[in-house]
C-alpha atoms as a PDB file:
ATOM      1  CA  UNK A   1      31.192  32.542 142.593  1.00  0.00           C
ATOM      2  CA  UNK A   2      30.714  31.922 138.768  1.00  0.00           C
ATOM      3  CA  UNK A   3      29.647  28.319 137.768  1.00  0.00           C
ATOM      4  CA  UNK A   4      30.170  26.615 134.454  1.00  0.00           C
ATOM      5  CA  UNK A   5      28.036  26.233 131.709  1.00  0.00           C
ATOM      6  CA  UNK A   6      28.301  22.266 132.141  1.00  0.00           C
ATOM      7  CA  UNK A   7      26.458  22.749 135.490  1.00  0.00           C
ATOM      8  CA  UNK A   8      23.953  25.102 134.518  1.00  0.00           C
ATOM      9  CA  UNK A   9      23.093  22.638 131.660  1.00  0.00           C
ATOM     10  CA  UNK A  10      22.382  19.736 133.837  1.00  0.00           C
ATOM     11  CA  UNK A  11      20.746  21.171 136.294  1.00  0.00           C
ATOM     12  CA  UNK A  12      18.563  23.166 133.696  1.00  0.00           C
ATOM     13  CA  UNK A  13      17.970  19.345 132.286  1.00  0.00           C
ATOM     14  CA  UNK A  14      17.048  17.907 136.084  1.00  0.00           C
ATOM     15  CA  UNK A  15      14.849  20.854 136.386  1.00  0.00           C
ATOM     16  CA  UNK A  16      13.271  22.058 133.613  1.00  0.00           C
ATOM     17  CA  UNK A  17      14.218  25.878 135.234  1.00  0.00           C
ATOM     18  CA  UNK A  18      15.193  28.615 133.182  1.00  0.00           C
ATOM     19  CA  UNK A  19      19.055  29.151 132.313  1.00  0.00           C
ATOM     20  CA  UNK A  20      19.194  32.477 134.473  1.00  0.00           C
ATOM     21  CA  UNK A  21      17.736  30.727 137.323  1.00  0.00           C
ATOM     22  CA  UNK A  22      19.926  27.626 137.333  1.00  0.00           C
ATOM     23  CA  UNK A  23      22.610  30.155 137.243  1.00  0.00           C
ATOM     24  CA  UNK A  24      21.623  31.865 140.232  1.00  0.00           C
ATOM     25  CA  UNK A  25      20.685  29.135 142.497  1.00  0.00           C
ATOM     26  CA  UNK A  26      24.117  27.776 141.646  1.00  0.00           C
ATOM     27  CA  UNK A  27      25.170  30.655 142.950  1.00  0.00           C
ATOM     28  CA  UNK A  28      23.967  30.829 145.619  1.00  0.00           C
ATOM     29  CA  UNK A  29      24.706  26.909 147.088  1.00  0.00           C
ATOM     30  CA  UNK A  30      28.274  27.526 145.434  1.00  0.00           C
ATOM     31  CA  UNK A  31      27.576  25.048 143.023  1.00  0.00           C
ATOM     32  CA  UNK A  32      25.709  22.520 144.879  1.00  0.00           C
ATOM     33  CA  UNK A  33      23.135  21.178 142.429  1.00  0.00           C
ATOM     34  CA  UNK A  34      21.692  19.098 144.984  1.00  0.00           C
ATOM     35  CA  UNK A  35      20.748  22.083 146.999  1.00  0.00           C
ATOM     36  CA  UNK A  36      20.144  24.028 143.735  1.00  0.00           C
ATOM     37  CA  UNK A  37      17.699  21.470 142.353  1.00  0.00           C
ATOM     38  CA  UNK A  38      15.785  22.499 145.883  1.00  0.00           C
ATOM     39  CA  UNK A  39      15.741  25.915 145.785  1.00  0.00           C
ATOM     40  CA  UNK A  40      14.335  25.589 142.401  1.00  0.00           C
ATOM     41  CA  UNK A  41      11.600  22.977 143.461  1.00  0.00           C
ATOM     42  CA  UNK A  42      10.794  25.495 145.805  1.00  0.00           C
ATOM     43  CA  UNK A  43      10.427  28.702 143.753  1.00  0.00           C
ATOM     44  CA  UNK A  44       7.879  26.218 141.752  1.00  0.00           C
ATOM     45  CA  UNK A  45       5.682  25.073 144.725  1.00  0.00           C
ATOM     46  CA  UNK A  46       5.569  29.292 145.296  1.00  0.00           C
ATOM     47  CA  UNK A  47       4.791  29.878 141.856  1.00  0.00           C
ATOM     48  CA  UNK A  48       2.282  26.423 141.636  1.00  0.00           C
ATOM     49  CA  UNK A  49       0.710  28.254 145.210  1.00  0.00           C
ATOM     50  CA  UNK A  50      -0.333  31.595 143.822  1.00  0.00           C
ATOM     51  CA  UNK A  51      -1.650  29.619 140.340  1.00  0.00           C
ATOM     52  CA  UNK A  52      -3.424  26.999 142.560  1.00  0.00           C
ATOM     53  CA  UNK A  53      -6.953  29.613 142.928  1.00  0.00           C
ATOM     54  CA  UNK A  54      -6.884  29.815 139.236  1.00  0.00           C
ATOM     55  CA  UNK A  55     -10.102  28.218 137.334  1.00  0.00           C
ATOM     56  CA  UNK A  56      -9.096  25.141 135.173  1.00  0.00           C
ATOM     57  CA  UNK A  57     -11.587  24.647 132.689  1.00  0.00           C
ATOM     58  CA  UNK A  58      -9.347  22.879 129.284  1.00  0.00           C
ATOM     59  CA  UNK A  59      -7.747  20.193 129.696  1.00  0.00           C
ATOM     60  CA  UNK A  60      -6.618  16.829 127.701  1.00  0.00           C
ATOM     61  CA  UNK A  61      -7.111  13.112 128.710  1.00  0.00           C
ATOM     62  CA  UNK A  62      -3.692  10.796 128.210  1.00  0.00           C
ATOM     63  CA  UNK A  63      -4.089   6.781 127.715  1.00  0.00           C
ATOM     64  CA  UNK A  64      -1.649   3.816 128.126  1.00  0.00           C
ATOM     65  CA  UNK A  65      -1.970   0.374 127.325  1.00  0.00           C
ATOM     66  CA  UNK A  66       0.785  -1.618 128.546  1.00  0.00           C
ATOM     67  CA  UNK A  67       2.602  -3.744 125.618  1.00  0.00           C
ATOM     68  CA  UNK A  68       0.897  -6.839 126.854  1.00  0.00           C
ATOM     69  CA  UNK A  69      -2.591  -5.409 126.467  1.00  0.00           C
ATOM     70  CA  UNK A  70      -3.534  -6.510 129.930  1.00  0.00           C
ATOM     71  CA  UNK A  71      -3.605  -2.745 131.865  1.00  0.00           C
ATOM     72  CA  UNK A  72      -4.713   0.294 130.499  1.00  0.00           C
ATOM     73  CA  UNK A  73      -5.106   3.791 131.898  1.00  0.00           C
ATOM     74  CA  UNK A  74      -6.933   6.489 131.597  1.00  0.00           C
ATOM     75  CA  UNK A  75      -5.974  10.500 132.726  1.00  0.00           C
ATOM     76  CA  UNK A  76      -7.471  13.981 132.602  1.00  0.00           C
ATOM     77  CA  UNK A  77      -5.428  16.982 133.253  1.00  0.00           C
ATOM     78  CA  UNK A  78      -7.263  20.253 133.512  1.00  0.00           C
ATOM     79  CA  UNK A  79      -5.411  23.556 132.745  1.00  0.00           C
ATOM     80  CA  UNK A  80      -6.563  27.199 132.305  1.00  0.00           C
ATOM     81  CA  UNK A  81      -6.252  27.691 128.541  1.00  0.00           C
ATOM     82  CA  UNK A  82      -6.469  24.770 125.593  1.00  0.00           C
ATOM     83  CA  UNK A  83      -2.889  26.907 123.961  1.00  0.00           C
ATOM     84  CA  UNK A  84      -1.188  25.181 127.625  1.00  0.00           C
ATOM     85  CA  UNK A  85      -3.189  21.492 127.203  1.00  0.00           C
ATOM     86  CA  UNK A  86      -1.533  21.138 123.354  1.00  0.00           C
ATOM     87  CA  UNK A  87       2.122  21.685 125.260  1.00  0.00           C
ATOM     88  CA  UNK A  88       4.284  19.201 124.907  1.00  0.00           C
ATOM     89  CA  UNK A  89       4.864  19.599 128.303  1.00  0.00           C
ATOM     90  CA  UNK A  90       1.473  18.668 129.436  1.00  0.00           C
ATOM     91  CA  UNK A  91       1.116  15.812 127.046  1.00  0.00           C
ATOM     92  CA  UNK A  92       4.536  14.550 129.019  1.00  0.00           C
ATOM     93  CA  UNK A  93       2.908  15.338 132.323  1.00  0.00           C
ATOM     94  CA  UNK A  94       0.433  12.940 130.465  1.00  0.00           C
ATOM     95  CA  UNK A  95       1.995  10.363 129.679  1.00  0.00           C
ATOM     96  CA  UNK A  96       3.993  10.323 133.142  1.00  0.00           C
ATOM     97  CA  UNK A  97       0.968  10.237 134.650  1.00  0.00           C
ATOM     98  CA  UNK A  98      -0.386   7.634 132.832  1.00  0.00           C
ATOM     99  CA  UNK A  99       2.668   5.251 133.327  1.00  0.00           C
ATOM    100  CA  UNK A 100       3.107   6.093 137.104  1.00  0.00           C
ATOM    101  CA  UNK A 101      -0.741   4.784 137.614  1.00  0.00           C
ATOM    102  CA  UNK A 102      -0.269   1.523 135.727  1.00  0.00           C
ATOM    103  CA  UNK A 103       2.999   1.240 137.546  1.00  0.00           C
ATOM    104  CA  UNK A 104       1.036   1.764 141.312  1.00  0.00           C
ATOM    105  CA  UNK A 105      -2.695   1.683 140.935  1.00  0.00           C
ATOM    106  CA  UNK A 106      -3.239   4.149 143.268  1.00  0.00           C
ATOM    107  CA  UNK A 107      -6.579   4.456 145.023  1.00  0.00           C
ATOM    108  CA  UNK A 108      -7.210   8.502 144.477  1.00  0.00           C
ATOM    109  CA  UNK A 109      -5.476  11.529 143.477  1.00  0.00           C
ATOM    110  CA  UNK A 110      -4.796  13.298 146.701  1.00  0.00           C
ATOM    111  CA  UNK A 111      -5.376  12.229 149.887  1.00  0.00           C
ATOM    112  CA  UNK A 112      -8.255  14.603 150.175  1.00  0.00           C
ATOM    113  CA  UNK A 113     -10.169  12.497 147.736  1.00  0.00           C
ATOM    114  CA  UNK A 114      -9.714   9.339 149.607  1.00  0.00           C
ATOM    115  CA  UNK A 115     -13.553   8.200 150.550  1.00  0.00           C
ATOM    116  CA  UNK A 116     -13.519   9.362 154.794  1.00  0.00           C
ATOM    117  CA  UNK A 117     -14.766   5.447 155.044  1.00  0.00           C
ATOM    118  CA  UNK A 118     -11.197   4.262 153.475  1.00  0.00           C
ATOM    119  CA  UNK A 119      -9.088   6.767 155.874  1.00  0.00           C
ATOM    120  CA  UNK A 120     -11.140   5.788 158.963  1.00  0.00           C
ATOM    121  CA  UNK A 121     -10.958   2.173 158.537  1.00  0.00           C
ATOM    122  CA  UNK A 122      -6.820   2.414 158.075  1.00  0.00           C
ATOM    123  CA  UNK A 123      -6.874   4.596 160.991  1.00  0.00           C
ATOM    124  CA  UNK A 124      -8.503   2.070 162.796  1.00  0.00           C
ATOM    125  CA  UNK A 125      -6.495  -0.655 161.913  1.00  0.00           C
ATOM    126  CA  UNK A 126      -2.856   1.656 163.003  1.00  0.00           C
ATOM    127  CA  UNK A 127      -4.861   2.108 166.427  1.00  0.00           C
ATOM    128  CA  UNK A 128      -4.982  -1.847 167.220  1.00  0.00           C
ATOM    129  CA  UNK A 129      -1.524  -2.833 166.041  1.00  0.00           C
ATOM    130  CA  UNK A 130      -0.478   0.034 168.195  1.00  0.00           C
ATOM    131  CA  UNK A 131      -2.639  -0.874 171.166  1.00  0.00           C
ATOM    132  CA  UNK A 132      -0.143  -1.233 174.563  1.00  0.00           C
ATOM    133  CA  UNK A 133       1.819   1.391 173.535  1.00  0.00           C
ATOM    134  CA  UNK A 134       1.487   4.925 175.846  1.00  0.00           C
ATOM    135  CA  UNK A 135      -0.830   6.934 174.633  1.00  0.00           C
ATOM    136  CA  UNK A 136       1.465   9.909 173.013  1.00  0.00           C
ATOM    137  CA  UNK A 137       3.386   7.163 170.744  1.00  0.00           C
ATOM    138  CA  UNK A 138       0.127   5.607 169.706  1.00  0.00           C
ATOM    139  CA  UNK A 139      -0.674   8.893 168.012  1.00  0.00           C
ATOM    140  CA  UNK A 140       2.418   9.305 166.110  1.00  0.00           C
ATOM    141  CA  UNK A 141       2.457   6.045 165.315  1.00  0.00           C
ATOM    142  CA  UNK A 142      -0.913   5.945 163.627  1.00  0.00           C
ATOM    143  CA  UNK A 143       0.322   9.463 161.859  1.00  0.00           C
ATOM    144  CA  UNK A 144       3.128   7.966 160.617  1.00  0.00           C
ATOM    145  CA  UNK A 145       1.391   4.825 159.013  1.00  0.00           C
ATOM    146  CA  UNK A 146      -1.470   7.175 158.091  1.00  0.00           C
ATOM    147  CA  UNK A 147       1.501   9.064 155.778  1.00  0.00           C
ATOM    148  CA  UNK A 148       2.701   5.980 154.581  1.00  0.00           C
ATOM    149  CA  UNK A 149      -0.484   5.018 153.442  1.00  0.00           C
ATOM    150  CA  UNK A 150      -0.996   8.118 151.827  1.00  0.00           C
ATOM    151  CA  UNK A 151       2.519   8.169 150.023  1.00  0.00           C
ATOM    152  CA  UNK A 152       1.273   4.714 148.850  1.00  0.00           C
ATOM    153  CA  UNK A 153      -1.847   5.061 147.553  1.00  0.00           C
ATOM    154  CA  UNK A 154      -2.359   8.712 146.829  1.00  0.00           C
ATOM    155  CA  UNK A 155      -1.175   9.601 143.165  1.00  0.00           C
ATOM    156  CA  UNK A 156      -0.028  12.935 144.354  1.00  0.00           C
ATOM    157  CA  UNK A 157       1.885  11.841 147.451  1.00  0.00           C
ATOM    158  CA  UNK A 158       4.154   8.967 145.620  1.00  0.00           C
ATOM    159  CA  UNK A 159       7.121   9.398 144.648  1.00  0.00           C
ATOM    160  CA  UNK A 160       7.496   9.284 140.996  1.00  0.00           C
ATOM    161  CA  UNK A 161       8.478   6.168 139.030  1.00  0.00           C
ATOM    162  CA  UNK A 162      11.075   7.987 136.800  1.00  0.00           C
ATOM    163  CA  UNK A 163      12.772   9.944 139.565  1.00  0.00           C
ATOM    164  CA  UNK A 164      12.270   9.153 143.434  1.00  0.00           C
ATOM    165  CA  UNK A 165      13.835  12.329 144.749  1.00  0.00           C
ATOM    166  CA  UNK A 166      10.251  13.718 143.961  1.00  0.00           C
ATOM    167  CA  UNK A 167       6.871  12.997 144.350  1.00  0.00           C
ATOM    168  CA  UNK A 168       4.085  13.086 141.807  1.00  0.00           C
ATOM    169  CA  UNK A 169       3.070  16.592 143.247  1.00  0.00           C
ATOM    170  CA  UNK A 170       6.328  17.894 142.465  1.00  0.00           C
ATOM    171  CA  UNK A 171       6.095  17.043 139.027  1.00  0.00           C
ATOM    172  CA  UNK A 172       3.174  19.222 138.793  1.00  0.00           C
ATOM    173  CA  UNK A 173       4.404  21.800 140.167  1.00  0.00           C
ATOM    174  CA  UNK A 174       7.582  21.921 138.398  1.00  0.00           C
ATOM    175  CA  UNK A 175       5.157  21.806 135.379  1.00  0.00           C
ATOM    176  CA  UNK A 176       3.342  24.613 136.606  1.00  0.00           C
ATOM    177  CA  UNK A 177       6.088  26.771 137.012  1.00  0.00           C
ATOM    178  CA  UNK A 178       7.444  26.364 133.783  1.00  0.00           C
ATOM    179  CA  UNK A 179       4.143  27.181 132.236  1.00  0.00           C
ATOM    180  CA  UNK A 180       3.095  29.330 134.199  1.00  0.00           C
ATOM    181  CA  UNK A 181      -0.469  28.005 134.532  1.00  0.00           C
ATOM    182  CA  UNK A 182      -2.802  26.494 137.072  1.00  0.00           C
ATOM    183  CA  UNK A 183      -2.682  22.489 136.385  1.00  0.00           C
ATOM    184  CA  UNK A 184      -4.955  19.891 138.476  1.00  0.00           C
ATOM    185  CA  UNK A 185      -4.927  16.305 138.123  1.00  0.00           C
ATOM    186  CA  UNK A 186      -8.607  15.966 137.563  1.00  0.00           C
ATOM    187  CA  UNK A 187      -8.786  11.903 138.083  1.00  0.00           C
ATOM    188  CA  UNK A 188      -7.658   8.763 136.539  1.00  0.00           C
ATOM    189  CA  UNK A 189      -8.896   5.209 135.278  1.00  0.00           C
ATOM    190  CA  UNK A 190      -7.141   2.100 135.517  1.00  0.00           C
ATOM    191  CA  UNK A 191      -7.956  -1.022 133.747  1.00  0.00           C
ATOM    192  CA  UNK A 192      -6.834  -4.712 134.492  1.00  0.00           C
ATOM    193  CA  UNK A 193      -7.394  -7.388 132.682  1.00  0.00           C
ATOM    194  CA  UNK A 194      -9.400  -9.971 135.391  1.00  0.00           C
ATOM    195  CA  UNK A 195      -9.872  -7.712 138.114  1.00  0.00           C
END
């Protein structure tokens, strides 16, 4: 099937993918840019996946201060080389960052940096709101608010201000791919005026 330029454009623009491979994947879902847009995500999280070993020792912090001078954030990014932390891609990935933590004030950057204390305390908490149920539901019950939790206060997990489809993490990656570099989300700062 051939698709049209139009198509390959926009999904080129959703994606940030290269022009032969927004071509192909709309080959392949006959057009579908919905299903294109994943099969593109997913050649990223591949790409991001063989990167991820990689040591990332440059970097760049980002900063925001919110118009009314009341929150302000703070972000480093680590990459492999400083050439990939000037990118205007990265200082994007920046400033995305930056926003989408004075948007949420999330407690960590993945939800293996939550403090044990933190996870086992929630955990706790799932256990007696689900107490009286059988014993198998309990389980997935506390799994499922445990995710929740996670998606809420775990930079990486939530979904991204700009563009809900996709969670922080799949910014990155996308990122990643497109550079073709090993990124990490080193940590953040978030000020607030009074708190």
């Amino acid at each position: 099937m051939s698709v049209d330029a139009g198509s390959v454009k926009t999904l080129r623009e959703k994606t940030g993918a290269g022009i032969l491979d927004c071509k192909s994947a709309l080959e392949k879902t006959g057009g579908d840019l919905g299903k294109a847009a994943e099969i593109l995500r997913g050649k990223g999280h591949r790409i991001a996946e063989k990167k991820g070993t990689r040591a990332t020792n440059e970097g760049r912090i980002g900063s925001y201060i919110h118009f009314n001078g009341k929150i302000g954030v703070m972000v480093e990014v680590n990459c492999e080389t400083d050439f990939v932390a000037k990118n205007e891609l990265v200082e994007q990935l920046l400033k995305d960052l930056c926003m989408q933590v004075a948007a949420t004030n999330p407690l960590a950057v993945s939800k293996e940096d939550l403090p044990a204390e933190v996870v086992e305390t929630k955990e706790g908490e799932f256990k007696r709101a689900a107490e009286g149920k059988p014993a198998g539901i309990v389980e997935k019950i506390v799994q499922g608010k445990l995710n929740a939790f996670y998606r809420e206060q775990c930079l990486m997990e939530q979904p991204f201000i700009k563009d809900d489809t996709q969670t922080m993490g799949d910014v990155v990656t996308a990122c990643i791919a497109k550079l073709g570099e090993n990124i990490r989300i080193r940590r953040f700062t978030r000020f607030e005026v009074g708190r």
